[in-house]
PDB file of N, CA and C in Angstrom:
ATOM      1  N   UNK A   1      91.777  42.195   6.128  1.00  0.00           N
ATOM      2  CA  UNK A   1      91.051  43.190   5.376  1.00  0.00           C
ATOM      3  C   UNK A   1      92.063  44.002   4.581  1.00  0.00           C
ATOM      4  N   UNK A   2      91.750  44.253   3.538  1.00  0.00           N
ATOM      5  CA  UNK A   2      92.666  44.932   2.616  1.00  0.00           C
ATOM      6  C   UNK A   2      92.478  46.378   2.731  1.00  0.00           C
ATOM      7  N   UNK A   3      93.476  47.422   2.123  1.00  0.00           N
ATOM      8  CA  UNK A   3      93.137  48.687   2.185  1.00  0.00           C
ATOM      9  C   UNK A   3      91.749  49.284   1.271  1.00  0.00           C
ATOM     10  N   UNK A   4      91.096  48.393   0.682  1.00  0.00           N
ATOM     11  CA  UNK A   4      90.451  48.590  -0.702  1.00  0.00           C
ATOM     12  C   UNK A   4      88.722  48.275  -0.063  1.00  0.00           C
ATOM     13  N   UNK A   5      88.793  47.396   0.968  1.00  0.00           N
ATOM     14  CA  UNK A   5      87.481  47.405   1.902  1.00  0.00           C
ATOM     15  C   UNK A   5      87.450  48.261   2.778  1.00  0.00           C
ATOM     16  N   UNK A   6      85.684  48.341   2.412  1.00  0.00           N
ATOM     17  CA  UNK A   6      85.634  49.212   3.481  1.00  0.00           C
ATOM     18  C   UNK A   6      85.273  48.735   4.912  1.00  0.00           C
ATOM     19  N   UNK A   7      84.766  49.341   5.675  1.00  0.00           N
ATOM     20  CA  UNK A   7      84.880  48.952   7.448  1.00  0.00           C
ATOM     21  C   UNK A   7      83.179  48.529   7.408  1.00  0.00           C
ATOM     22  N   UNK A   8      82.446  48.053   7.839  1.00  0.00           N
ATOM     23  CA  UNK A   8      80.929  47.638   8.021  1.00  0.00           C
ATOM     24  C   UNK A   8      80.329  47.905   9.433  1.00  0.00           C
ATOM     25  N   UNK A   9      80.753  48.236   9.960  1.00  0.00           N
ATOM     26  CA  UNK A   9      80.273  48.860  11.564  1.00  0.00           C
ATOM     27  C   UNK A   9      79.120  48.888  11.414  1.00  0.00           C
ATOM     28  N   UNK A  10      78.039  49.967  10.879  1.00  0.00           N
ATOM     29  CA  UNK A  10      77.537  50.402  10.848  1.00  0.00           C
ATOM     30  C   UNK A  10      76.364  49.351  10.571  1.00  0.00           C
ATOM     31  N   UNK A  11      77.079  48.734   9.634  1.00  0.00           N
ATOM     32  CA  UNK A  11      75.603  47.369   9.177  1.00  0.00           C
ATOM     33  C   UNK A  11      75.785  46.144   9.992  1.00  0.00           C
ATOM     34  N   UNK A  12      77.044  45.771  10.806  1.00  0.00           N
ATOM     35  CA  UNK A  12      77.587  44.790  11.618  1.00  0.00           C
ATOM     36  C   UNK A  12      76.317  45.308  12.723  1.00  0.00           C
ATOM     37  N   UNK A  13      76.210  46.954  13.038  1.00  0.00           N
ATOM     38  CA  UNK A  13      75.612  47.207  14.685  1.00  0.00           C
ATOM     39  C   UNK A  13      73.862  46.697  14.112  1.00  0.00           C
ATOM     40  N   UNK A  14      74.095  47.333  12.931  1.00  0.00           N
ATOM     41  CA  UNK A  14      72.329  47.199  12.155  1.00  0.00           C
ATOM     42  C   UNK A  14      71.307  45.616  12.278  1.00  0.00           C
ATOM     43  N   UNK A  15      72.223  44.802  11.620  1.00  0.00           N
ATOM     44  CA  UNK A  15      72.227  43.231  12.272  1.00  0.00           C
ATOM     45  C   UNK A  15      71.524  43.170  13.520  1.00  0.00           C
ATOM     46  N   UNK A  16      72.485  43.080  13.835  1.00  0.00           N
ATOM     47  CA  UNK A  16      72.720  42.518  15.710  1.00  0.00           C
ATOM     48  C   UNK A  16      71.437  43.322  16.640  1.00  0.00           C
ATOM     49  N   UNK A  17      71.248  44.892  16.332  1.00  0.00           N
ATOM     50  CA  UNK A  17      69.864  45.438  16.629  1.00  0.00           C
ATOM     51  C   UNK A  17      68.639  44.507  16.245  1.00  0.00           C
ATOM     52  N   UNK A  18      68.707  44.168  14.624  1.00  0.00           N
ATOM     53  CA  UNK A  18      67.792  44.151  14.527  1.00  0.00           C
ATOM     54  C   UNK A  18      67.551  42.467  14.895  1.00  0.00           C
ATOM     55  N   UNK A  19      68.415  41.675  15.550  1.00  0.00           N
ATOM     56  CA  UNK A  19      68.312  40.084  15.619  1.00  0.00           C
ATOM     57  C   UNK A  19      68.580  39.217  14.882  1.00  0.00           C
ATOM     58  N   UNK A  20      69.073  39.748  13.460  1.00  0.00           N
ATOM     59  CA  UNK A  20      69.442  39.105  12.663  1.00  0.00           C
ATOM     60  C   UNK A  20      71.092  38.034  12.546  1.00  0.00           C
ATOM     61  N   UNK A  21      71.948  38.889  13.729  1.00  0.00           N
ATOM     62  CA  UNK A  21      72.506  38.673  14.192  1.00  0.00           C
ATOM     63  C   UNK A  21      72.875  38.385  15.456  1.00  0.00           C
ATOM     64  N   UNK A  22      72.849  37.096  16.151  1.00  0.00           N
ATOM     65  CA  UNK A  22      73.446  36.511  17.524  1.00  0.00           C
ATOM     66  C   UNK A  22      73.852  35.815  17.505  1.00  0.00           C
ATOM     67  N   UNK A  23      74.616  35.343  18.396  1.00  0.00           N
ATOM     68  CA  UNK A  23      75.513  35.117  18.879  1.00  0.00           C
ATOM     69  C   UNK A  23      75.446  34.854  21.205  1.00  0.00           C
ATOM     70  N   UNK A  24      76.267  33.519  20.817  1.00  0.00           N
ATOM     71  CA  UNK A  24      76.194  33.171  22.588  1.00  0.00           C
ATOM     72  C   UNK A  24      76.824  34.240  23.119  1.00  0.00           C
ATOM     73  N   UNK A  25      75.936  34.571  24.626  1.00  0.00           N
ATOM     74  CA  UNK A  25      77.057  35.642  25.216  1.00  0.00           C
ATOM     75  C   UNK A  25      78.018  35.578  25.742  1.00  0.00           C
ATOM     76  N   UNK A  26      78.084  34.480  26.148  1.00  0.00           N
ATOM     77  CA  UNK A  26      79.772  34.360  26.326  1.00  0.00           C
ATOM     78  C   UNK A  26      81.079  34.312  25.205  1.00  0.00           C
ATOM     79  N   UNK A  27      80.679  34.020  24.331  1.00  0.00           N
ATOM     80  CA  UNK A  27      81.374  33.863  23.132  1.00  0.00           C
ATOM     81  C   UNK A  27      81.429  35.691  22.405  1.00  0.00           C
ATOM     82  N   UNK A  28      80.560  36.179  22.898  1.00  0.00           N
ATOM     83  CA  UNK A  28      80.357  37.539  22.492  1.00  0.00           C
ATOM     84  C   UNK A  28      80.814  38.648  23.333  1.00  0.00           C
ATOM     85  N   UNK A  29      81.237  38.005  24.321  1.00  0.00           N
ATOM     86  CA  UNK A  29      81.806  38.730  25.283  1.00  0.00           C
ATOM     87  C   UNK A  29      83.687  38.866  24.974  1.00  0.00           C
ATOM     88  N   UNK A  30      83.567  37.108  24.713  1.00  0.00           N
ATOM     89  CA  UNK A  30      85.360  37.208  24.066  1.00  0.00           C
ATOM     90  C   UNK A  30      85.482  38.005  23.169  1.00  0.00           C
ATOM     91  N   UNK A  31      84.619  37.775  22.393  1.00  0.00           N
ATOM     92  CA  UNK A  31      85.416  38.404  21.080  1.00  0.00           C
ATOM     93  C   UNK A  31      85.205  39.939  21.015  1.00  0.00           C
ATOM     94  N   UNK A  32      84.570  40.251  21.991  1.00  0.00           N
ATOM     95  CA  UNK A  32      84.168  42.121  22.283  1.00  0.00           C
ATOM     96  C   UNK A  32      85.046  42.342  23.037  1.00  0.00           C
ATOM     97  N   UNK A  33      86.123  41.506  24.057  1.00  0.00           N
ATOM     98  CA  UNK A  33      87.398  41.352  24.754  1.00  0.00           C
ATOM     99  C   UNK A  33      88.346  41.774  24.154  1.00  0.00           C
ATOM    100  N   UNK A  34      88.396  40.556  22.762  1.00  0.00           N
ATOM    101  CA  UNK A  34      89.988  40.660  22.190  1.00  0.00           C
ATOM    102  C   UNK A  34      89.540  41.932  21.590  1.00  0.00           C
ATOM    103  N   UNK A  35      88.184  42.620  20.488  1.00  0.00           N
ATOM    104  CA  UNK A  35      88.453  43.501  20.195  1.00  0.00           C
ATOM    105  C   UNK A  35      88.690  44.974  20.336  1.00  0.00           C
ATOM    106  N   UNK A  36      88.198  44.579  21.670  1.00  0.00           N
ATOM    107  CA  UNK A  36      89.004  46.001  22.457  1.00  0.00           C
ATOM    108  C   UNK A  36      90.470  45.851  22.746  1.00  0.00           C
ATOM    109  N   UNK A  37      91.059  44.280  22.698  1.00  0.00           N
ATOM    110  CA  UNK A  37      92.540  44.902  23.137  1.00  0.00           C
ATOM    111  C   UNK A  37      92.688  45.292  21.593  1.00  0.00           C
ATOM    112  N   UNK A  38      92.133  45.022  20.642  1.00  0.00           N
ATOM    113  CA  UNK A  38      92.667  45.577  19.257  1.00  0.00           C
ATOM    114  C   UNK A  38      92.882  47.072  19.228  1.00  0.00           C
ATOM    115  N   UNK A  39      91.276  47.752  19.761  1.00  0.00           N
ATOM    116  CA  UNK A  39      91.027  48.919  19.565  1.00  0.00           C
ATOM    117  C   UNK A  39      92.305  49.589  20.489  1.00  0.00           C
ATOM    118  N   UNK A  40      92.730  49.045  21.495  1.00  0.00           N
ATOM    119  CA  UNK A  40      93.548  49.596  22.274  1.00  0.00           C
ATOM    120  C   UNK A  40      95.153  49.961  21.419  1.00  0.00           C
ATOM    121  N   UNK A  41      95.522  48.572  21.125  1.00  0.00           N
ATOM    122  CA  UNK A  41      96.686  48.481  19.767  1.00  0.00           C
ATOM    123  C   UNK A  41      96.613  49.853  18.904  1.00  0.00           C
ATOM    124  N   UNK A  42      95.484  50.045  18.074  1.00  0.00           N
ATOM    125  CA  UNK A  42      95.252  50.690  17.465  1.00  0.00           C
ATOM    126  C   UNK A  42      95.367  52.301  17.699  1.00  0.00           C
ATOM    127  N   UNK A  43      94.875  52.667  18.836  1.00  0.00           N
ATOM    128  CA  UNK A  43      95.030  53.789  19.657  1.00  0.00           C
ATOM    129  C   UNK A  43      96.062  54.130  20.244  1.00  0.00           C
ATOM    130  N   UNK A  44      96.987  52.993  20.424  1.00  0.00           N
ATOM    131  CA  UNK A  44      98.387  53.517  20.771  1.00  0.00           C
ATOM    132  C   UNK A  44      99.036  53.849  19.927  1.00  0.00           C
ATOM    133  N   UNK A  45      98.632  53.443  18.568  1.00  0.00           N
ATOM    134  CA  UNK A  45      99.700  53.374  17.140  1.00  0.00           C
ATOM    135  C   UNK A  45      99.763  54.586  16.746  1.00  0.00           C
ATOM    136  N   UNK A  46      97.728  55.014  16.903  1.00  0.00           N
ATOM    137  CA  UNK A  46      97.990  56.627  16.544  1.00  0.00           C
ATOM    138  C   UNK A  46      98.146  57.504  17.200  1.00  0.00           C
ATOM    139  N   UNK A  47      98.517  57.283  18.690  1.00  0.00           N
ATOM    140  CA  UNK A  47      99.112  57.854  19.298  1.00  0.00           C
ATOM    141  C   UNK A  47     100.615  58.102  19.207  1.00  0.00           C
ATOM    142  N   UNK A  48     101.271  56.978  18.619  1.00  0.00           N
ATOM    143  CA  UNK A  48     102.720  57.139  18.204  1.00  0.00           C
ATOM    144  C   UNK A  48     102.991  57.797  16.749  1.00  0.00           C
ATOM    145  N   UNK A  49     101.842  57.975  15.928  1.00  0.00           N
ATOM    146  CA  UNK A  49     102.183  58.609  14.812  1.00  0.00           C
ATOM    147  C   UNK A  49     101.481  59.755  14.963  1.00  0.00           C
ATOM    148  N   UNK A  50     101.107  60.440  15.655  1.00  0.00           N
ATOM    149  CA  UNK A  50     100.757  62.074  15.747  1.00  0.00           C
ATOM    150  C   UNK A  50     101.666  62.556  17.336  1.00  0.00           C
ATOM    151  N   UNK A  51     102.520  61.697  17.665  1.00  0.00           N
ATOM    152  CA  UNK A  51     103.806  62.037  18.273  1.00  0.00           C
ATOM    153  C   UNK A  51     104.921  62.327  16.864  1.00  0.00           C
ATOM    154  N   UNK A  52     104.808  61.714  16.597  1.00  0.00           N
ATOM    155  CA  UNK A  52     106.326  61.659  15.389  1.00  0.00           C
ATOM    156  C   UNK A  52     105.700  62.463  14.590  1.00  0.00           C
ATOM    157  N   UNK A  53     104.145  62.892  13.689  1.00  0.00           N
ATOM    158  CA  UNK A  53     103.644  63.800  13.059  1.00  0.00           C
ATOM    159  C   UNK A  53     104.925  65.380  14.159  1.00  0.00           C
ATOM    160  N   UNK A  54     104.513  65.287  15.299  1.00  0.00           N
ATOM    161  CA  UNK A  54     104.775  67.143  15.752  1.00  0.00           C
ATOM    162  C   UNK A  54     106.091  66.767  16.294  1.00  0.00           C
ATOM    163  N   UNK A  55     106.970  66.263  15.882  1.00  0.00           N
ATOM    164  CA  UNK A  55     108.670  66.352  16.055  1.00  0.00           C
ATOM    165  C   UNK A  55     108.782  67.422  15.047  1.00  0.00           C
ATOM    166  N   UNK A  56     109.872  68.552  15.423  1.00  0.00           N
ATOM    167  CA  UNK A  56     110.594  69.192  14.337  1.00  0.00           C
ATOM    168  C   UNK A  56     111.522  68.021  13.404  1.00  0.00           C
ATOM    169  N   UNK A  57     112.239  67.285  13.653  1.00  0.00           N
ATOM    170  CA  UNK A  57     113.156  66.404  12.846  1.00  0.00           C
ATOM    171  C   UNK A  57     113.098  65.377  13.707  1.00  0.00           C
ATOM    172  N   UNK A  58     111.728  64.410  12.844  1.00  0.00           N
ATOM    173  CA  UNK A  58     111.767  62.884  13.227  1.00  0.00           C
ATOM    174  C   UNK A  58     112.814  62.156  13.309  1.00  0.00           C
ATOM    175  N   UNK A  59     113.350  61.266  13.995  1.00  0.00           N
ATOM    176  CA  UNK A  59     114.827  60.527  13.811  1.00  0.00           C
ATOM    177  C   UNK A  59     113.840  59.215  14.735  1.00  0.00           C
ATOM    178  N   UNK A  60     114.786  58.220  14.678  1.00  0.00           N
ATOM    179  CA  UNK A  60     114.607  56.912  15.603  1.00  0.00           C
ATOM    180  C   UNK A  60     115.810  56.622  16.349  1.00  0.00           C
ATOM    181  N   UNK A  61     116.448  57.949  15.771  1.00  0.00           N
ATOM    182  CA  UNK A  61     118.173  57.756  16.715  1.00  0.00           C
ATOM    183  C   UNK A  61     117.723  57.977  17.744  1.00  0.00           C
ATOM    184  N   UNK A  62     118.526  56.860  19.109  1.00  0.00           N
ATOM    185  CA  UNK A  62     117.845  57.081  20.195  1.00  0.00           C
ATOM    186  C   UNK A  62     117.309  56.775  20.711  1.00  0.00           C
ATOM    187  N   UNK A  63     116.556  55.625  19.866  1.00  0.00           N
ATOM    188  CA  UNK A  63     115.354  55.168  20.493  1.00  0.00           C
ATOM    189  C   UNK A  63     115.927  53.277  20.939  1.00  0.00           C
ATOM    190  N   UNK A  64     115.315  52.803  21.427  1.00  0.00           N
ATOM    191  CA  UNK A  64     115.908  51.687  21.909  1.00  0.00           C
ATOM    192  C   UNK A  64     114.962  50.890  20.770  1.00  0.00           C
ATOM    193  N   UNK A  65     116.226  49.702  21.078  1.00  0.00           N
ATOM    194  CA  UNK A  65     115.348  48.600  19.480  1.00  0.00           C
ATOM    195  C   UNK A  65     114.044  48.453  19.328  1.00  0.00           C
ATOM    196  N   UNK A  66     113.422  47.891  20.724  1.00  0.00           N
ATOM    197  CA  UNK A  66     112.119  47.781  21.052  1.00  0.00           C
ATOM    198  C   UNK A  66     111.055  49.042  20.461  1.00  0.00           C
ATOM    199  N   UNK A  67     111.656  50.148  21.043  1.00  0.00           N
ATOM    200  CA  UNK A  67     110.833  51.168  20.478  1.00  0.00           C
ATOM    201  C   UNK A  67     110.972  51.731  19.116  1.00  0.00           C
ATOM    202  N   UNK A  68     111.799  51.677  19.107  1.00  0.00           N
ATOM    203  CA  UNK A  68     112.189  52.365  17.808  1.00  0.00           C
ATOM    204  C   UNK A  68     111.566  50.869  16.942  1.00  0.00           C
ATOM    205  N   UNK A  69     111.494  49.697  16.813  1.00  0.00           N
ATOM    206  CA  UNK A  69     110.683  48.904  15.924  1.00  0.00           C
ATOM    207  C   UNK A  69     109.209  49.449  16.182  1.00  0.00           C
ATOM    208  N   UNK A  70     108.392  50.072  17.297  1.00  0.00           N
ATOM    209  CA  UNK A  70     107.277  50.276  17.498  1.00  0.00           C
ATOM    210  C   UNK A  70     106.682  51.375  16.483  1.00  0.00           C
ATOM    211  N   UNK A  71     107.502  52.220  16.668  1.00  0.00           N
ATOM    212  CA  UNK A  71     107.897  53.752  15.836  1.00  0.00           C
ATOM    213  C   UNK A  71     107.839  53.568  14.280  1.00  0.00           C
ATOM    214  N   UNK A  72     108.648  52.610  14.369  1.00  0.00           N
ATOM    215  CA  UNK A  72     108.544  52.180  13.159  1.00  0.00           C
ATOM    216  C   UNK A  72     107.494  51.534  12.212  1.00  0.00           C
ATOM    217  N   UNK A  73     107.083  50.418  12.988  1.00  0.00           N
ATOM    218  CA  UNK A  73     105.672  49.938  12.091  1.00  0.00           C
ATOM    219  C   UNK A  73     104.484  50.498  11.975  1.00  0.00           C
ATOM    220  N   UNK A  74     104.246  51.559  13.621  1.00  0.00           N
ATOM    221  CA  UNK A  74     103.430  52.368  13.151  1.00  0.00           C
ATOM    222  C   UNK A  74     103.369  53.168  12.114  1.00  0.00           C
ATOM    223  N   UNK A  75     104.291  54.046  12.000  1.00  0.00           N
ATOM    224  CA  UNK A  75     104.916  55.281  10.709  1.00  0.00           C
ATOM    225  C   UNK A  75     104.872  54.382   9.007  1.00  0.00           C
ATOM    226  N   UNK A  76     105.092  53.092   9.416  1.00  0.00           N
ATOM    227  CA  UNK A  76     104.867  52.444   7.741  1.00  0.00           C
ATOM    228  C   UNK A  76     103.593  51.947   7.615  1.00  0.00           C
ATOM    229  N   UNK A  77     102.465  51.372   9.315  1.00  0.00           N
ATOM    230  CA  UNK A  77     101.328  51.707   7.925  1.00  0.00           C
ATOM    231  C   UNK A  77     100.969  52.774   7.946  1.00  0.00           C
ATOM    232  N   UNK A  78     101.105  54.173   8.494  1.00  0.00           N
ATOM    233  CA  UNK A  78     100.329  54.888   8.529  1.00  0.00           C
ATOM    234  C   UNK A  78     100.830  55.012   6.889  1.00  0.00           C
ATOM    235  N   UNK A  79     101.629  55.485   6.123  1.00  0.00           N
ATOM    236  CA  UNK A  79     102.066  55.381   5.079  1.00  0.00           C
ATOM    237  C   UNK A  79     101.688  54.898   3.735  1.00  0.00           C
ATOM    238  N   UNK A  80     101.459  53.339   4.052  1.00  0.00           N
ATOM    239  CA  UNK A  80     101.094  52.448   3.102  1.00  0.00           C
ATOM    240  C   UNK A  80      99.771  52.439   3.263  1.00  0.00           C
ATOM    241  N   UNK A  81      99.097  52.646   4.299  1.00  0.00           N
ATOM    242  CA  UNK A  81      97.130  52.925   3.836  1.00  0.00           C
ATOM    243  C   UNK A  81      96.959  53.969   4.706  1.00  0.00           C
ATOM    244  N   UNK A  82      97.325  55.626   4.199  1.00  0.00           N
ATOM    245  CA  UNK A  82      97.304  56.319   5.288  1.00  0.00           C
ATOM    246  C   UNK A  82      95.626  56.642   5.662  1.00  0.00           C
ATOM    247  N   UNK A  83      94.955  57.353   7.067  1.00  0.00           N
ATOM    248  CA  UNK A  83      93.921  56.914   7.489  1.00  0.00           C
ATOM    249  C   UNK A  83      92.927  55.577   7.870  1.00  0.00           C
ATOM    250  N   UNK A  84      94.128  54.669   7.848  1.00  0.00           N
ATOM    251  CA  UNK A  84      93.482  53.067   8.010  1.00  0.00           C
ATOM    252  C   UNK A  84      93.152  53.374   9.738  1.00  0.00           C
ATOM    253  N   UNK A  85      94.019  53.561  10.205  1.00  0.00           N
ATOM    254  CA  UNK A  85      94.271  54.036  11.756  1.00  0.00           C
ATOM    255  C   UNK A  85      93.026  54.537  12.344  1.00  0.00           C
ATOM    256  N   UNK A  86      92.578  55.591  11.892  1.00  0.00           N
ATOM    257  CA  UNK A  86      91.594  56.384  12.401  1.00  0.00           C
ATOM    258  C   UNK A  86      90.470  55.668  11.787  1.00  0.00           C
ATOM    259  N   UNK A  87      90.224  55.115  11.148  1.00  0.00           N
ATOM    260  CA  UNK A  87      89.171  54.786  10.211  1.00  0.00           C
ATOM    261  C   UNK A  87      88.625  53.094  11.394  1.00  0.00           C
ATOM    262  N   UNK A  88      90.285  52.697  11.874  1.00  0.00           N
ATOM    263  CA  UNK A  88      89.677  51.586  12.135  1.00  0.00           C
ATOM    264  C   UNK A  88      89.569  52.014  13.968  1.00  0.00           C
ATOM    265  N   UNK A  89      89.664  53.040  14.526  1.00  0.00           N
ATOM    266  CA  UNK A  89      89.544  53.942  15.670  1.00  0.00           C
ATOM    267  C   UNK A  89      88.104  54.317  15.665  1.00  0.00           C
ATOM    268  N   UNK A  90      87.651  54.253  14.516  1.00  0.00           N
ATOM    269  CA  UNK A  90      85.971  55.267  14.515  1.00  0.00           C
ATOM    270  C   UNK A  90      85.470  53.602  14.304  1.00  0.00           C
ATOM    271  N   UNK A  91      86.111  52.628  13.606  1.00  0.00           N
ATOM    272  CA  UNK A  91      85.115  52.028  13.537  1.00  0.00           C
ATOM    273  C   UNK A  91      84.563  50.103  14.344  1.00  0.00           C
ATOM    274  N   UNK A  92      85.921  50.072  15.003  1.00  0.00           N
ATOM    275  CA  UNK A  92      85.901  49.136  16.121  1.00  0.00           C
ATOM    276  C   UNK A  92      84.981  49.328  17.256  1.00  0.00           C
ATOM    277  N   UNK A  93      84.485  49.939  17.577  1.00  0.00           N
ATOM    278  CA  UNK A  93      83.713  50.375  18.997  1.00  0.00           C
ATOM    279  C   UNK A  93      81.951  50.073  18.415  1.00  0.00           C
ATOM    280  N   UNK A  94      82.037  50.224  17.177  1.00  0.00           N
ATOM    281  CA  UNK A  94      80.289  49.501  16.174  1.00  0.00           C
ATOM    282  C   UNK A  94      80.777  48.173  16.495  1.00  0.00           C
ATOM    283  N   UNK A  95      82.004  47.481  16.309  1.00  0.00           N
ATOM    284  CA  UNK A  95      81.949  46.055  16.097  1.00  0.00           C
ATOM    285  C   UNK A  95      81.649  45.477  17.432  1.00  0.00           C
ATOM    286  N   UNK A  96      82.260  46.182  18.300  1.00  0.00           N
ATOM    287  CA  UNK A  96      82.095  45.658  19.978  1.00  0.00           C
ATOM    288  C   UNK A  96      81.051  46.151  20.584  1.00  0.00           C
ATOM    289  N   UNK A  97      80.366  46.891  20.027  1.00  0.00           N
ATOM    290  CA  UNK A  97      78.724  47.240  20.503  1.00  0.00           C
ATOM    291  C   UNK A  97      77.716  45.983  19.542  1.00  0.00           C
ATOM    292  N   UNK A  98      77.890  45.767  18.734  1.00  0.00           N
ATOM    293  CA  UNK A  98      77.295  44.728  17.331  1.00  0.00           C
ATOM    294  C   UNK A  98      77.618  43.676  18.678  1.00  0.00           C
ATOM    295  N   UNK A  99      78.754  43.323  18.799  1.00  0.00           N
ATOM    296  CA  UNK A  99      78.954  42.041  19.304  1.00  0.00           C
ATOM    297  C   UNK A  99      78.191  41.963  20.749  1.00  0.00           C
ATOM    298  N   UNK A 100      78.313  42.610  21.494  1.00  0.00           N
ATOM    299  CA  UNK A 100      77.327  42.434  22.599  1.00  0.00           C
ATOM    300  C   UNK A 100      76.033  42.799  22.438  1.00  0.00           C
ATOM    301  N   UNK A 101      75.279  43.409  21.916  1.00  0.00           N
ATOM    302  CA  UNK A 101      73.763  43.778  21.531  1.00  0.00           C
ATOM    303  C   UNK A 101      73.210  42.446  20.835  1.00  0.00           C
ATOM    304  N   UNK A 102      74.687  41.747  19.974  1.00  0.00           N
ATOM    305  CA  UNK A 102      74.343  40.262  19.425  1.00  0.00           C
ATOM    306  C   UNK A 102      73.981  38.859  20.508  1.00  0.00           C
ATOM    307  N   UNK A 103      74.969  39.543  21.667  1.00  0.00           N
ATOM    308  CA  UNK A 103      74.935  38.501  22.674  1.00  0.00           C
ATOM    309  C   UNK A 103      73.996  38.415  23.871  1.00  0.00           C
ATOM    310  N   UNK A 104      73.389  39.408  24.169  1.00  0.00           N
ATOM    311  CA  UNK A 104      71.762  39.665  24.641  1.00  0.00           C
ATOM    312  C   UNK A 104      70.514  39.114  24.050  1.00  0.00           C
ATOM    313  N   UNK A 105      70.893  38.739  22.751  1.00  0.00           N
ATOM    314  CA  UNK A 105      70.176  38.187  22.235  1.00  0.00           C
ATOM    315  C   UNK A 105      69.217  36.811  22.730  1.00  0.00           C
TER     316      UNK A 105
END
């Protein structure tokens, strides 16, 4: 998804309510799996960039490679599509409700 789309939650959950969308439940169960470990990814990221937001003087000195690469990719996208983070925080939890309401089906 590019920075230029927007997120569909909202019509993904609309679907799947209304039956237009299903899906096997087991198959709907995976993919409501992986996308919570996404949502999880995601929640740690902005958890690492509203850590580094309230530093007086951000540095990565210090930080061990591992982390300090973590630090890092978070802080560049927040950057390069800033609010992608939160946007995709508000809007993963429609996709994994869509996906199981699809799989009750």
């Amino acid at each position: 998804m590019s920075a230029d789309q927007p997120f569909a939650g909202d019509v993904f959950l609309d679907l799947a309510r209304d039956g237009r969308l299903t899906i096997e439940a087991a198959e709907a169960e995976r993919l409501a799996g992986s996308l919570e470990l996404t949502l999880a990814a995601v929640l740690e990221r902005l958890r690492v960039v509203e850590r580094w937001r309230q530093l007086d003087a951000p540095t990565l000195d210090g930080l061990p490679g591992p982390a300090a690469q973590v630090v890092a990719d978070a802080i560049f996208q927040d950057q390069t599509v800033p609010g992608r983070l939160e946007q995709a925080a508000d809007e993963l939890p429609k996709y994994i409700a869509a996906l199981r309401a699809a799989g009750r089906r």
